[in-house]
C-alpha atoms as a PDB file:
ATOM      1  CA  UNK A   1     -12.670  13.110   3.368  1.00  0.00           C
ATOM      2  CA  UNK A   2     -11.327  10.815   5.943  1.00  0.00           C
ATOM      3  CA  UNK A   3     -12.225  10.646   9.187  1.00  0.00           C
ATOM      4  CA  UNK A   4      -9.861   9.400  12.099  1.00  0.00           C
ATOM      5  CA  UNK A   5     -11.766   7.259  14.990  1.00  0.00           C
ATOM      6  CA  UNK A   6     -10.097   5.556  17.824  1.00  0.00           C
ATOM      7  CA  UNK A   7      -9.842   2.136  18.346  1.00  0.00           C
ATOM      8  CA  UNK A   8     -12.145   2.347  21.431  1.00  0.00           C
ATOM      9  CA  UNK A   9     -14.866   4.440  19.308  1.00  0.00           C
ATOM     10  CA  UNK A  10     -14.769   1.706  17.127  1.00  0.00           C
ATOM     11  CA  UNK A  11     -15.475  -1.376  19.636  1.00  0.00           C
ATOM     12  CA  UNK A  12     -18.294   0.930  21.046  1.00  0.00           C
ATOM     13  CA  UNK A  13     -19.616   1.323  17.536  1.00  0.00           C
ATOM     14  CA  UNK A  14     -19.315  -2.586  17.009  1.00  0.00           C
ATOM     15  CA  UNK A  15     -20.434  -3.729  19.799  1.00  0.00           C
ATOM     16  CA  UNK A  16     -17.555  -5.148  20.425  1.00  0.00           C
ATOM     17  CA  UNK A  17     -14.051  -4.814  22.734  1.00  0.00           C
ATOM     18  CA  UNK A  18     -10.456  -3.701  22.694  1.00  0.00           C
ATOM     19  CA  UNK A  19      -9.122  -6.765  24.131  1.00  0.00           C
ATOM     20  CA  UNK A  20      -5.571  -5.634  23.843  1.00  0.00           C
ATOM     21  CA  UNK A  21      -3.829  -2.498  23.083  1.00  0.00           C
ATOM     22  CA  UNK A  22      -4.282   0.844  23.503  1.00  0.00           C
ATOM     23  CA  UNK A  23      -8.499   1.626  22.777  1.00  0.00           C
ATOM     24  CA  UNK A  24      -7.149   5.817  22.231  1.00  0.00           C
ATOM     25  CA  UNK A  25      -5.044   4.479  19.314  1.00  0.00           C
ATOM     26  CA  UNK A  26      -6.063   6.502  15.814  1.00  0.00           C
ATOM     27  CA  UNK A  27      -6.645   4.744  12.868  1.00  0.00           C
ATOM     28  CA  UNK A  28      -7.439   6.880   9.490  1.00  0.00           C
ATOM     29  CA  UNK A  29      -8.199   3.730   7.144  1.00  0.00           C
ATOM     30  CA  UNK A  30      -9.696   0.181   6.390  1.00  0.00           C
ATOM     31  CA  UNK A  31      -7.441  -2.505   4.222  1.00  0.00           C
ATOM     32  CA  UNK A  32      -7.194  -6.062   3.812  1.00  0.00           C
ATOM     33  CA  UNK A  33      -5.193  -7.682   6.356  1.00  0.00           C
ATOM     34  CA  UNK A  34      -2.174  -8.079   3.640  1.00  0.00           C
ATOM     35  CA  UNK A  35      -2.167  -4.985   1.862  1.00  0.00           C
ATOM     36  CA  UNK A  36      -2.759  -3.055   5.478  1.00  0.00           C
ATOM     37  CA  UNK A  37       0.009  -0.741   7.035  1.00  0.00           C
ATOM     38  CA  UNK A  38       0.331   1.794  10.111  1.00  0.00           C
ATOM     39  CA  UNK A  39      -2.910   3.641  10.452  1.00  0.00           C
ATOM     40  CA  UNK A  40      -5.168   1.364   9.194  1.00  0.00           C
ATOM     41  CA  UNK A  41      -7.847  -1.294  10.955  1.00  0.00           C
ATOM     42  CA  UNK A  42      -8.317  -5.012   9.231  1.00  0.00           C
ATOM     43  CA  UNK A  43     -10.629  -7.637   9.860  1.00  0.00           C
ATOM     44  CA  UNK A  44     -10.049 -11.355  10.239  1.00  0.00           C
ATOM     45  CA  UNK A  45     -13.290 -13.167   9.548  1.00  0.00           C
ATOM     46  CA  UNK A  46     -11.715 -16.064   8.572  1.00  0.00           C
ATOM     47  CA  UNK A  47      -9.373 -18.596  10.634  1.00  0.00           C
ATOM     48  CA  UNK A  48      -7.570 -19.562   6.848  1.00  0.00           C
ATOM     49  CA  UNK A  49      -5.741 -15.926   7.274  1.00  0.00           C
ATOM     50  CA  UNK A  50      -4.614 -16.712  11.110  1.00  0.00           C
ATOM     51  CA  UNK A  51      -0.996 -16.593   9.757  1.00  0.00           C
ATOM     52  CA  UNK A  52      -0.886 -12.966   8.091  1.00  0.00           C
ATOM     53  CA  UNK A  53      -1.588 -11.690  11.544  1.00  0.00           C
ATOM     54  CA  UNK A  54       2.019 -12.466  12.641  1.00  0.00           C
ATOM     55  CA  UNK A  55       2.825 -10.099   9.111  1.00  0.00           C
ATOM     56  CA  UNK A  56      -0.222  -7.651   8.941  1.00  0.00           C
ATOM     57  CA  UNK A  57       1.342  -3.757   9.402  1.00  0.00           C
ATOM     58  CA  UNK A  58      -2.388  -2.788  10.475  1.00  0.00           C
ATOM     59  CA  UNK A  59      -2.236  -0.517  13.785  1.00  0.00           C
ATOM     60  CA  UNK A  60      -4.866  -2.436  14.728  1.00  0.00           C
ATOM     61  CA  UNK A  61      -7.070  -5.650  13.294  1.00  0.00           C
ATOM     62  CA  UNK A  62     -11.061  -6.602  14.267  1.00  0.00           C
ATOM     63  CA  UNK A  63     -11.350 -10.159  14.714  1.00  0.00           C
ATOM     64  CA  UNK A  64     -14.809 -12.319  14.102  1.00  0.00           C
END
């Protein structure tokens, strides 16, 4: 079963902040930051993958 959350949900969730972008954007999924595409959130944990963010097709990507 997969449950949809908004980008703004999520921040709240997290603790964290939609810094840019629309917070009411839907996301249905978690993948990696490579293998992402529309609908799904990534994290970036780790400065080494700083360059698949100009590639990623994530709608939208936590960063740490």
């Amino acid at each position: 079963m997969t449950r949809e959350r908004t980008v703004g949900e999520l921040a709240e969730i997290l603790g964290g902040e939609v810094v840019r972008g629309d917070p009411s954007l839907r996301v249905r999924r978690v993948a990696s930051i490579e293998d992402a595409n529309e609908g799904a959130i990534a994290a970036m944990w780790n400065l080494r993958y700083a360059p698949a963010l100009s590639r990623t097709r994530a709608s939208a990507v936590m960063l740490g």
